[in-house]
Structures are given as C-alpha cells and as structure tokens.
C-alpha atoms as a PDB file:
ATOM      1  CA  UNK A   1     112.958   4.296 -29.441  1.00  0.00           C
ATOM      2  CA  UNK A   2     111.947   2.989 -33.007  1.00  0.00           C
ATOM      3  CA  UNK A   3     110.458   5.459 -35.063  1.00  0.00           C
ATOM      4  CA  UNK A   4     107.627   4.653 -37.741  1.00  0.00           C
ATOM      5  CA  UNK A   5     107.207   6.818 -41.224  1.00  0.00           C
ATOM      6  CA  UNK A   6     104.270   7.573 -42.552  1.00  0.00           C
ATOM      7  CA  UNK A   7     104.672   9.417 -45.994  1.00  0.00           C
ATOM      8  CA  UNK A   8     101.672  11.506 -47.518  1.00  0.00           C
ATOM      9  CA  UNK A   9     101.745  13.655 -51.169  1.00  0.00           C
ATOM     10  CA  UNK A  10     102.950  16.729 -49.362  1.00  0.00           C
ATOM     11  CA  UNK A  11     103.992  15.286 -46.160  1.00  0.00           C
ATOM     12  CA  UNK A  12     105.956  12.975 -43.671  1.00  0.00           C
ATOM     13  CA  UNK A  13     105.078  11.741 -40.445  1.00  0.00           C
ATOM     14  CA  UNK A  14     107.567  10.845 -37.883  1.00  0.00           C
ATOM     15  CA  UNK A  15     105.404   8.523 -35.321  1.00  0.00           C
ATOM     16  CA  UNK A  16     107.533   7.926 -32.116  1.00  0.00           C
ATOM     17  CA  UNK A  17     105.528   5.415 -29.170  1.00  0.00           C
ATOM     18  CA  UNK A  18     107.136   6.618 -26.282  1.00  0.00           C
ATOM     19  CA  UNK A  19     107.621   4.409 -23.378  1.00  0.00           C
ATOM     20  CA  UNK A  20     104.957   4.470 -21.239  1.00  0.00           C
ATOM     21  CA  UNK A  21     105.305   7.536 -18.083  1.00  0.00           C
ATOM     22  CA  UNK A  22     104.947   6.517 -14.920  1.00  0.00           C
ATOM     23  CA  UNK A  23     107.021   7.256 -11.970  1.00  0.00           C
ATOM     24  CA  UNK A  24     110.239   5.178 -11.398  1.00  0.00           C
ATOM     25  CA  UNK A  25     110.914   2.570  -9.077  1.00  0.00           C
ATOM     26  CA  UNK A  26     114.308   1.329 -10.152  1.00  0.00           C
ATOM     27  CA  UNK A  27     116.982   2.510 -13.130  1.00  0.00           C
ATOM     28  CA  UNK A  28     115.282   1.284 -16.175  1.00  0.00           C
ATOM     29  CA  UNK A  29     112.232   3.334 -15.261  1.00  0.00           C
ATOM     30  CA  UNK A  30     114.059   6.269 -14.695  1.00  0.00           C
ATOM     31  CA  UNK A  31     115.819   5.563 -18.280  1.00  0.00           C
ATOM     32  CA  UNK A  32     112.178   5.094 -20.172  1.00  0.00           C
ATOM     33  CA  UNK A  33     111.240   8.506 -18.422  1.00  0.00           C
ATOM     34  CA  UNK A  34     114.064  10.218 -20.020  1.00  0.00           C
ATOM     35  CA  UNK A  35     113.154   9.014 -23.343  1.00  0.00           C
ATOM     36  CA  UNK A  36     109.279   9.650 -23.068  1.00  0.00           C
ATOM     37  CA  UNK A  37     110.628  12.873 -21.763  1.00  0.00           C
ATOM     38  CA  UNK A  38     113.058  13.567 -24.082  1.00  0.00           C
ATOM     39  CA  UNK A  39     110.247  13.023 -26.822  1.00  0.00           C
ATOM     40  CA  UNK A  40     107.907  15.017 -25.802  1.00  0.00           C
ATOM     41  CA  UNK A  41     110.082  18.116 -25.476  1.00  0.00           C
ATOM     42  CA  UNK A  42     111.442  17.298 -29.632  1.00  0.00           C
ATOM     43  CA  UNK A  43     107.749  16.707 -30.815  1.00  0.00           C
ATOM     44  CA  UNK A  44     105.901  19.022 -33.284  1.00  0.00           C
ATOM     45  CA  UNK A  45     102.474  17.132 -32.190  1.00  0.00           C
ATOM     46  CA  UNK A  46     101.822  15.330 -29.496  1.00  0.00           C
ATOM     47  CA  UNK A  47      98.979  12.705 -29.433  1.00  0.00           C
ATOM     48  CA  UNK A  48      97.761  11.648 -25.871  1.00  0.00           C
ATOM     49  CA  UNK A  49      96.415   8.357 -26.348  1.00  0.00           C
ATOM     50  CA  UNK A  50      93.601   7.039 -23.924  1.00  0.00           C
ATOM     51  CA  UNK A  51      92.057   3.507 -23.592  1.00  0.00           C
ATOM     52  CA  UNK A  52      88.391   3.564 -23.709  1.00  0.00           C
ATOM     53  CA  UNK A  53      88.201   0.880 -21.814  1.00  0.00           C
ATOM     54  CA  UNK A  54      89.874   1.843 -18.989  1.00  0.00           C
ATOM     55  CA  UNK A  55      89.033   4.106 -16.690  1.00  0.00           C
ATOM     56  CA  UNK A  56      91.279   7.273 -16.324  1.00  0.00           C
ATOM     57  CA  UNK A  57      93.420   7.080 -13.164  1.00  0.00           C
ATOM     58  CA  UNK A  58      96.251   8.716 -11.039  1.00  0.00           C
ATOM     59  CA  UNK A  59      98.968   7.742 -14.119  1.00  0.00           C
ATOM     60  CA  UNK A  60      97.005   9.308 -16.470  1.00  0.00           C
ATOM     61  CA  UNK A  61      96.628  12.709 -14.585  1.00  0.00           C
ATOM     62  CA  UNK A  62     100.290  12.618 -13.897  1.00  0.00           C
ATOM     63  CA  UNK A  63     101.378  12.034 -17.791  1.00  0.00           C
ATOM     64  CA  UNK A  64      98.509  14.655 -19.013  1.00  0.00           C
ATOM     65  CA  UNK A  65     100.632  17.229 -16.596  1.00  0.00           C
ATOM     66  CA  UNK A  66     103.777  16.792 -18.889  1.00  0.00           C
ATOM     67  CA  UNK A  67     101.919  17.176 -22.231  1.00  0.00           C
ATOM     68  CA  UNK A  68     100.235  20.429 -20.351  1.00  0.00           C
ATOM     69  CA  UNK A  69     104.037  21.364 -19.965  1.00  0.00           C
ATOM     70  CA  UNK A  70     105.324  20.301 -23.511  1.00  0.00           C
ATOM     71  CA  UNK A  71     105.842  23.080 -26.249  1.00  0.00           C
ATOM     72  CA  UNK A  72     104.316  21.073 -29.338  1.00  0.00           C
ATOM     73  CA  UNK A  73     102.065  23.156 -31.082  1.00  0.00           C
ATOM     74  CA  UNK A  74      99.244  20.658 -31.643  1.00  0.00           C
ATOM     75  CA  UNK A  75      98.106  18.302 -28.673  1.00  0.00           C
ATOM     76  CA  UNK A  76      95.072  15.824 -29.819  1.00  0.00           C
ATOM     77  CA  UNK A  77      93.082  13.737 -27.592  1.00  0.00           C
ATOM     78  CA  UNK A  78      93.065  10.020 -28.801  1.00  0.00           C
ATOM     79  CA  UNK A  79      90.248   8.073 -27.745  1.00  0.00           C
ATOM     80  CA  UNK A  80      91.331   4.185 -28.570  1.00  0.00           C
ATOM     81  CA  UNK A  81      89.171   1.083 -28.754  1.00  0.00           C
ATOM     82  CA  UNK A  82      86.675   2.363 -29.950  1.00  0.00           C
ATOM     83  CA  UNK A  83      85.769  -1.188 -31.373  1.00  0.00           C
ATOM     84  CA  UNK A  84      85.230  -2.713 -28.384  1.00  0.00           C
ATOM     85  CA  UNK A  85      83.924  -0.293 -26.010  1.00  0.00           C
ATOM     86  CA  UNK A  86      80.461   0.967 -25.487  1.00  0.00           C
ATOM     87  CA  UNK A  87      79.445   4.758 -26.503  1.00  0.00           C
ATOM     88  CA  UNK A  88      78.962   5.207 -22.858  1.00  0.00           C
ATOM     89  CA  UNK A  89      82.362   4.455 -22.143  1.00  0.00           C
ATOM     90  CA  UNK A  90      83.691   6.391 -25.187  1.00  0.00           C
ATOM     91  CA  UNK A  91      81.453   9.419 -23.591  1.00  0.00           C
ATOM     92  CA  UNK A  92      82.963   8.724 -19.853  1.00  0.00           C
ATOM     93  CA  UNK A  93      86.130   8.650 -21.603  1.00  0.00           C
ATOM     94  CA  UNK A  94      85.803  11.527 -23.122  1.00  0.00           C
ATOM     95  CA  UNK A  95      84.549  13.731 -20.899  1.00  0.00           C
ATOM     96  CA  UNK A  96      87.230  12.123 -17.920  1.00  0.00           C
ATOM     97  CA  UNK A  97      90.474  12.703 -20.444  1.00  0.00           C
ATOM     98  CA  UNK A  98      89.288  16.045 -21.874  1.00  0.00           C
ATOM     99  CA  UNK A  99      89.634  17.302 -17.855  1.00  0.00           C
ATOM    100  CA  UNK A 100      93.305  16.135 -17.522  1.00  0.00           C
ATOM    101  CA  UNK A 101      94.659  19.184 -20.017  1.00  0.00           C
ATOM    102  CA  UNK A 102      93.960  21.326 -22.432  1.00  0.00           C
ATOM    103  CA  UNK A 103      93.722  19.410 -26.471  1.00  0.00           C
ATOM    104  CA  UNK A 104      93.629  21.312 -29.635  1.00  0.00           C
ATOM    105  CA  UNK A 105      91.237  18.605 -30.373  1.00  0.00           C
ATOM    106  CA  UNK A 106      89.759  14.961 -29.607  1.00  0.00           C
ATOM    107  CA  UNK A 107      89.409  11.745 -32.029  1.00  0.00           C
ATOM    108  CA  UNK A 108      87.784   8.620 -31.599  1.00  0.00           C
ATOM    109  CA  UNK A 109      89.824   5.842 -33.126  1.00  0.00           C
ATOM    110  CA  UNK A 110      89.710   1.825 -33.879  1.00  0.00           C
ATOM    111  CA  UNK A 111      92.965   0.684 -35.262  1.00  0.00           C
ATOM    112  CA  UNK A 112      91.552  -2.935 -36.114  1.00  0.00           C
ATOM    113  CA  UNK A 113      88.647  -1.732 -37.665  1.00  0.00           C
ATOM    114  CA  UNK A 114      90.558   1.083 -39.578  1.00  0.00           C
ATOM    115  CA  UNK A 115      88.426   3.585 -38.038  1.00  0.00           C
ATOM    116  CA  UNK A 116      89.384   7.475 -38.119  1.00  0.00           C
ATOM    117  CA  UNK A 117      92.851   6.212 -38.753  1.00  0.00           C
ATOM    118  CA  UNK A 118      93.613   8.426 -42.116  1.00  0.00           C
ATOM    119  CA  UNK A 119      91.349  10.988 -40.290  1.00  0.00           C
ATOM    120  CA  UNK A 120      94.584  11.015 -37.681  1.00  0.00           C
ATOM    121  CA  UNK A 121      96.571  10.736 -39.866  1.00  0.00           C
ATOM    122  CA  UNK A 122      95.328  13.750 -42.356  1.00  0.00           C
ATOM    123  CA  UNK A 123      95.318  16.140 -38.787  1.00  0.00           C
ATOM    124  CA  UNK A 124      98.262  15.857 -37.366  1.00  0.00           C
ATOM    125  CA  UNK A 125      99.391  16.636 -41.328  1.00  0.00           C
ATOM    126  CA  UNK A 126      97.706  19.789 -41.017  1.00  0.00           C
ATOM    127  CA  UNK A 127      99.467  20.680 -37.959  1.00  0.00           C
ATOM    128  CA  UNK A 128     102.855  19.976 -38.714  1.00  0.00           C
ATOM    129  CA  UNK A 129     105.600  22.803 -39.805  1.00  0.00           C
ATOM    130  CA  UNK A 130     107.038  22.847 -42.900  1.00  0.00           C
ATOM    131  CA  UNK A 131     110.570  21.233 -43.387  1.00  0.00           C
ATOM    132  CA  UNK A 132     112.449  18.917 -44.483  1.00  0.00           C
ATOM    133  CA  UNK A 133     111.661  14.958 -45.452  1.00  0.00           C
ATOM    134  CA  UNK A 134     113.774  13.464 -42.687  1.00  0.00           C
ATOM    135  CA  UNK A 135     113.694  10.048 -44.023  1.00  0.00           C
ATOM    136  CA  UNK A 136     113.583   8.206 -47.941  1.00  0.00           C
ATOM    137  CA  UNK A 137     109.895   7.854 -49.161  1.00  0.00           C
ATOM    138  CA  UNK A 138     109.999   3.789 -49.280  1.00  0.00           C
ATOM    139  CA  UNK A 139     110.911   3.606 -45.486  1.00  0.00           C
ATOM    140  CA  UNK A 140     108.621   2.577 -43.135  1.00  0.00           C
ATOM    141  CA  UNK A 141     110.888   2.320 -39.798  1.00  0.00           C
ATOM    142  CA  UNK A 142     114.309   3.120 -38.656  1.00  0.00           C
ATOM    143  CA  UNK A 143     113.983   0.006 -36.233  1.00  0.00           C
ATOM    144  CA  UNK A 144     116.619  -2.939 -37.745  1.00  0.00           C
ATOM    145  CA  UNK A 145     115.186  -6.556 -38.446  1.00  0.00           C
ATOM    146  CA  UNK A 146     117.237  -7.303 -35.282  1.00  0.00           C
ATOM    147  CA  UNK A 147     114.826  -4.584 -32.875  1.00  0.00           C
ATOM    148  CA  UNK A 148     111.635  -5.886 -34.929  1.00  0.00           C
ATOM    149  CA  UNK A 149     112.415  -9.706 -33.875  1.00  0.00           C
ATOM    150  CA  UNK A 150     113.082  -8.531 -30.037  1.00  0.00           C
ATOM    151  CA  UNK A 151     109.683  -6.523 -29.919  1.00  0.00           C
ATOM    152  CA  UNK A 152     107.608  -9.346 -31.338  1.00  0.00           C
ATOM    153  CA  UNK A 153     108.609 -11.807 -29.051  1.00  0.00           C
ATOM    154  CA  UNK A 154     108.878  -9.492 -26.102  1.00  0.00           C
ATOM    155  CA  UNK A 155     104.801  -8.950 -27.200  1.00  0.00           C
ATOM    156  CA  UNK A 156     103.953 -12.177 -27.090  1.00  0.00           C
ATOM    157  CA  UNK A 157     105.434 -12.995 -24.211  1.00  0.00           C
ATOM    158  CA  UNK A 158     103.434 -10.275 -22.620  1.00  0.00           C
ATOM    159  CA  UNK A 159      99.983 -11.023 -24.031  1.00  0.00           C
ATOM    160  CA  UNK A 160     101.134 -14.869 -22.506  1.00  0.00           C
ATOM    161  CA  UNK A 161     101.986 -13.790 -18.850  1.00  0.00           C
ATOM    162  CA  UNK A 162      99.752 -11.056 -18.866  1.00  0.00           C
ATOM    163  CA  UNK A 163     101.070  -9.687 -15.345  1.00  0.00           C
ATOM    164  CA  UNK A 164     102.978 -13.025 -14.061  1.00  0.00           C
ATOM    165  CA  UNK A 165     106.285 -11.454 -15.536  1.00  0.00           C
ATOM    166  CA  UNK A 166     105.840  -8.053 -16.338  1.00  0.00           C
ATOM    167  CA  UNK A 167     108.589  -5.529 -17.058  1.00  0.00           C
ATOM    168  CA  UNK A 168     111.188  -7.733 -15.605  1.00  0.00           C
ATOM    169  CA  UNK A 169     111.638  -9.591 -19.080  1.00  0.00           C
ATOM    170  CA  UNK A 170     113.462  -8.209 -21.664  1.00  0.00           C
ATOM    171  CA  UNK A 171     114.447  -9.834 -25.197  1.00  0.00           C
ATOM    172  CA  UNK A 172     117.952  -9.672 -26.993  1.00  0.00           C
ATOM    173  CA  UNK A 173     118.382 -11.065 -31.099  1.00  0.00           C
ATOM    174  CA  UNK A 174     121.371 -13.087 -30.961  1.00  0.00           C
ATOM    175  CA  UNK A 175     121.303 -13.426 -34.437  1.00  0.00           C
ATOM    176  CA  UNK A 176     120.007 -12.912 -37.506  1.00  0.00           C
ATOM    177  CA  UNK A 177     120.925 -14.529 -41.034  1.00  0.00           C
ATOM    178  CA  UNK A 178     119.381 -15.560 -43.833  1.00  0.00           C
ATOM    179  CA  UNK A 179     120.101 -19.412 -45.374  1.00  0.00           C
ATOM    180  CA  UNK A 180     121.166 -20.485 -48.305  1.00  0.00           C
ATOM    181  CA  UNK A 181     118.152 -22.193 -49.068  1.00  0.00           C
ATOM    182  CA  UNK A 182     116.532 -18.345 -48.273  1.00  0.00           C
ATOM    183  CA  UNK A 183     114.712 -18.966 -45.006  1.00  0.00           C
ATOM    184  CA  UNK A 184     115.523 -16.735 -41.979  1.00  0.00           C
ATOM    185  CA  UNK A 185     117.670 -18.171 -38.917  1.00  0.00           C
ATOM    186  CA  UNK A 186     117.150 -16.101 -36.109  1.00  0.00           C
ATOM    187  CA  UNK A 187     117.615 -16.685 -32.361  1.00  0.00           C
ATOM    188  CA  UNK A 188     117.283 -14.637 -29.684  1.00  0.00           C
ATOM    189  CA  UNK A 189     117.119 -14.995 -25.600  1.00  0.00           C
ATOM    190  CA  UNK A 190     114.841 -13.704 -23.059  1.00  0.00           C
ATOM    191  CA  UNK A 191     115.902 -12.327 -20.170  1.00  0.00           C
ATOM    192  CA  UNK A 192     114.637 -12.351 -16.445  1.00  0.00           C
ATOM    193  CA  UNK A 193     115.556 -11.379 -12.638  1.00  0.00           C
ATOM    194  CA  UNK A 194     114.524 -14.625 -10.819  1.00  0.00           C
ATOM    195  CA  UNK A 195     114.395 -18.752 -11.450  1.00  0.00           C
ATOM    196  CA  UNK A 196     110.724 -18.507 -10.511  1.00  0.00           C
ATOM    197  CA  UNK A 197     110.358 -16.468 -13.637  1.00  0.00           C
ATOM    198  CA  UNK A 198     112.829 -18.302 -15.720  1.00  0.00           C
ATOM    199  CA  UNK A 199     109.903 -21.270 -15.207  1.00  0.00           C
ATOM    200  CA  UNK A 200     107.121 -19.109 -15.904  1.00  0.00           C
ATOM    201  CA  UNK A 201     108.154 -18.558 -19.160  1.00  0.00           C
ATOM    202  CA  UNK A 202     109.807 -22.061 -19.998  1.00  0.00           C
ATOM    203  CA  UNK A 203     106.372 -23.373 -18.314  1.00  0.00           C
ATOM    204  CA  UNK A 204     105.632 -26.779 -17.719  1.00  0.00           C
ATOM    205  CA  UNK A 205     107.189 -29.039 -20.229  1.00  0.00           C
ATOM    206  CA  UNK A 206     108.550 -25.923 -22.121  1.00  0.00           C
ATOM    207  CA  UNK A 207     104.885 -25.075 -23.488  1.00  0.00           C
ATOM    208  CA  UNK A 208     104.668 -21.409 -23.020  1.00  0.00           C
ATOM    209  CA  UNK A 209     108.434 -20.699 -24.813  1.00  0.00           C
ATOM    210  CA  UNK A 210     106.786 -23.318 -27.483  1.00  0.00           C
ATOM    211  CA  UNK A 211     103.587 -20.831 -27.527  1.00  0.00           C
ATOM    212  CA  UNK A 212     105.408 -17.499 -27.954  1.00  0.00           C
ATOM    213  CA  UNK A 213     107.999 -19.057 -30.230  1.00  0.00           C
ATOM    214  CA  UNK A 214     104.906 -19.999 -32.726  1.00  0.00           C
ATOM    215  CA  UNK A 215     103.437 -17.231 -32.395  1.00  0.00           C
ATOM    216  CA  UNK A 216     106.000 -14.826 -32.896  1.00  0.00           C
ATOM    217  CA  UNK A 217     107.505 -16.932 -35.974  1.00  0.00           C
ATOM    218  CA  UNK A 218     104.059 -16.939 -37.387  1.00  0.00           C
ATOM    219  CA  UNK A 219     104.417 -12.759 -36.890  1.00  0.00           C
ATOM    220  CA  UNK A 220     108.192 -12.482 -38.216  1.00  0.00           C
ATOM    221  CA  UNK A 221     106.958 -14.574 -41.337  1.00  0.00           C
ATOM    222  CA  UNK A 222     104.352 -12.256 -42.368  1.00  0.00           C
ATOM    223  CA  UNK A 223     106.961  -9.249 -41.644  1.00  0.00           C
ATOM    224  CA  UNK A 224     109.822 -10.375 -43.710  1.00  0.00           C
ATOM    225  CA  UNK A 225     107.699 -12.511 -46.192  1.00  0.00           C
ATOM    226  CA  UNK A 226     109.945 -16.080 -45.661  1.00  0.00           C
ATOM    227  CA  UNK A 227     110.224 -18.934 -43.526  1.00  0.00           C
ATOM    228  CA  UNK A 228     111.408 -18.316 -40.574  1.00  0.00           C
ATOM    229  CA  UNK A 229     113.420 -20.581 -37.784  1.00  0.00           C
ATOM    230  CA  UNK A 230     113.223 -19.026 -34.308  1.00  0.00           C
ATOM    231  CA  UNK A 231     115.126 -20.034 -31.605  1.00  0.00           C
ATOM    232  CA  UNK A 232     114.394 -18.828 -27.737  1.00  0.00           C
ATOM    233  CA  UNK A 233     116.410 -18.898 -24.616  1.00  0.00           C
ATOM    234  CA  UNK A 234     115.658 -17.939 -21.227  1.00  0.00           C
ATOM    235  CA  UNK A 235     118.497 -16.829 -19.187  1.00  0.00           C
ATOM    236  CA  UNK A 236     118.741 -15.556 -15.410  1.00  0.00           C
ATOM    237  CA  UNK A 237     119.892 -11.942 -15.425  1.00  0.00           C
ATOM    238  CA  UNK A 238     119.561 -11.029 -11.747  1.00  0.00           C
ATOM    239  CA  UNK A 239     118.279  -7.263 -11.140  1.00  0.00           C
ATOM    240  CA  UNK A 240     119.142  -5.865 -14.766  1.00  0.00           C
ATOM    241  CA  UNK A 241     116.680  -3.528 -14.247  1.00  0.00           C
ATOM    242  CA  UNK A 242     118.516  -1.722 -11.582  1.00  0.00           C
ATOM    243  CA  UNK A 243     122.098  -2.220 -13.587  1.00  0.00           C
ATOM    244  CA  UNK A 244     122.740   0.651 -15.710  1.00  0.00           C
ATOM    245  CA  UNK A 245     125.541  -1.339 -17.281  1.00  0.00           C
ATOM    246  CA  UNK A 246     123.021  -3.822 -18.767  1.00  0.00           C
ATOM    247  CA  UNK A 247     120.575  -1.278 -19.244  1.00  0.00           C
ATOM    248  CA  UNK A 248     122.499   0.269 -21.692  1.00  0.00           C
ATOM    249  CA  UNK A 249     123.967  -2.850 -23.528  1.00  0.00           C
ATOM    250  CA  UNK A 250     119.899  -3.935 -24.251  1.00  0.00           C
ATOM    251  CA  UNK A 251     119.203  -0.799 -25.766  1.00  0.00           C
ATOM    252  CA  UNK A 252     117.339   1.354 -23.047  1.00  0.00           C
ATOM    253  CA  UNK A 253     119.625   3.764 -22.152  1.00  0.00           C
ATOM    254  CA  UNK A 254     119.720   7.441 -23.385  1.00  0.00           C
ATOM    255  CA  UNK A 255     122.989   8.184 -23.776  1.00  0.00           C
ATOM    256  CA  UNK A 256     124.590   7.861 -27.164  1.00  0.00           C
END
C-alpha cells in the first residue's frame, strides 16, 4: 500500500490506490480485501473511481456497497477515460454509477489529457479536515525505489499478457545499487504458480522478458533520471497465492 503526496498552499493530500475489491478466492485476495478495507474505514474522502468504458457490473455494485458503509465524510464519483470514450458512454456511465450509492458529487476526468485533474484535486481539498502535514513538502511517495522497480515491471508485464497470467505473477527487487560510474544496477525476479506460465512470460526465444525488461528500463530511467541496467528472472513459486508465509514476505500481508 504505497501512498502518493500531493502538497497544495494550504493543504496535503494523502492519495492511497487501494487494491482492487472483489470477493476472494484464495489467501492473497482475502489479504488485498483487508487492505482496501482497512483503507476505506481510515479515509477522510473516498473517491470511487469508474471506467467509462466499461460497463458497470456485479463488482462494481458490490464495492459501491462498502463505500455506502464507509464513514468518510466526502464520497465523489470519478468518471475516468474520459479521453477515449464517447459522451454517450460518459452519460451511461454516469447515470449507471450514480445508482450504485449515494456521492457528495460526480467528476469527469482524463488523466492523459490532464483533464479536471486539479479540479479533483482542488475538491477533495475542500473536503478534507484540518490537521496536521503528515509528510515533508518535497515528498512525493512513501513507496522505496525498491517497491517503484517491482510495480513497473509487474505493469508491464500485465499490459504484455493482458489475461494469459493474471494475478498469479508477482515481482520481487533483488537489488538495487547504484555504480560507480553512476548508472543504476537493479535486478529483480518474477514470480509464478506453474511452468506453463514460467514460458509465457520467458516466451519464445525469451522475447516477452526482453519486451517488459525494455520497457520497464525505459520507465525506471525517466523515474530516477540515469541509466539503468535491469535484470529479470522468472522463477516457479507453486501456489504463493494461497501461502500466507510468502504472502507476507512479498509485501501483501496486513500485519505489521
């Protein structure tokens, strides 16, 4: 649970993504649960974010009952993609995700095109309680370089497989150092359940690590602002998901 910081003249956001609700089939779900859980209950506002391309389904319905339940002050309605969906769709969207709970209010938003995002930004301001700033003014995230590297590969390894390997792979930094001649060594493995996957990632002639290992380098260069060596395993982890042991040694777990 990384947490970003967005700092204003008078105020200081504390953005936690939650893992995504859904209900549990094995130990790791039942772990993200907790968390997204666990969030909602600490939050001041709560922003229910909804794809506008996507239809609203069962899931949805069954996460807007928790934020009914929740005790933040402020819930808002996000409306996302707004770049690439149609006003109809925004309107169906709308009308679909405003029936799943009751919002203090709705906003359309387009992170690529920068649209309504200071408009978010400047109302869930407004709703927030007066306190103290939690974190120092020049940080951004509480996530370490070693979380960042895990996350970007992990997303480009989903993007890749799409729904061939999807929340059976999980990524691990190894390490993490910085060269003498000031370039960044980092490797890091990816873990999966099954041999079959182990391939689908390798792929054939070891061109889909090669893929997500450029693009994720190309990702961790522009984040740190060096060069960057990246260096990707694939290991066999059979049924981590259901292992609360390894659950909690890759960072999922809630307990302290």
């Amino acid at each position: 649970r990384f947490r970003a910081v967005v700092n204003g003249e008078n105020s200081q956001l504390v953005i936690v993504d939650t893992p995504g609700l859904h209900k549990p089939k094995d130990a790791l779900g039942k772990e993200l649960n907790k968390a997204a859980l666990g969030e909602l209950n600490d939050a001041d506002v709560i922003a229910f974010l909804i794809d506008a391309t996507k239809p609203v389904g069962r899931g949805d319905e069954w996460v807007a009952n928790h934020v009914e339940q929740a005790h933040a002050a402020f819930k808002l309605l996000v409306i996302t993609k707004a770049d690439i969906a149609t006003p109809e769709q925004v309107a169906e969207q709308l009308d679909a995700a405003q029936a799943l709970a009751h919002f203090d209010d709705v906003l359309v938003v387009s992170a690529p095109e920068d649209f309504n995002i200071q408009a978010f930004i400047s109302l869930v301001s407004e709703h927030l309680p007066e306190g103290p700033m939690w974190f120092p003014e020049d940080m951004e995230t509480d996530a370490l370089p070693e979380d960042l590297v895990a996350e970007f590969v992990r997303e480009k390894l989903l993007l890749n497989l799409r729904q061939e390997v999807p929340h059976s792979v999980a990524v691990v930094c190894d390490s993490y150092e910085v060269a003498t001649d000031g370039h960044l060594s980092i490797s890091a493995t990816i873990l999966v359940e099954r041999e079959g996957q182990k391939g689908i990632v390798v792929g054939q002639g070891g061109s889909m690590i090669k893929r997500v290992g450029v693009e994720a380098r190309k990702d961790l260069e522009k984040l740190f602002g060096r060069k960057v060596y990246l260096d990707l395993q694939v290991r066999v982890q059979p049924l981590w998901r259901r292992d609360a042991n390894e659950i909690k040694r890759l960072g999922y777990s809630t307990e302290d």
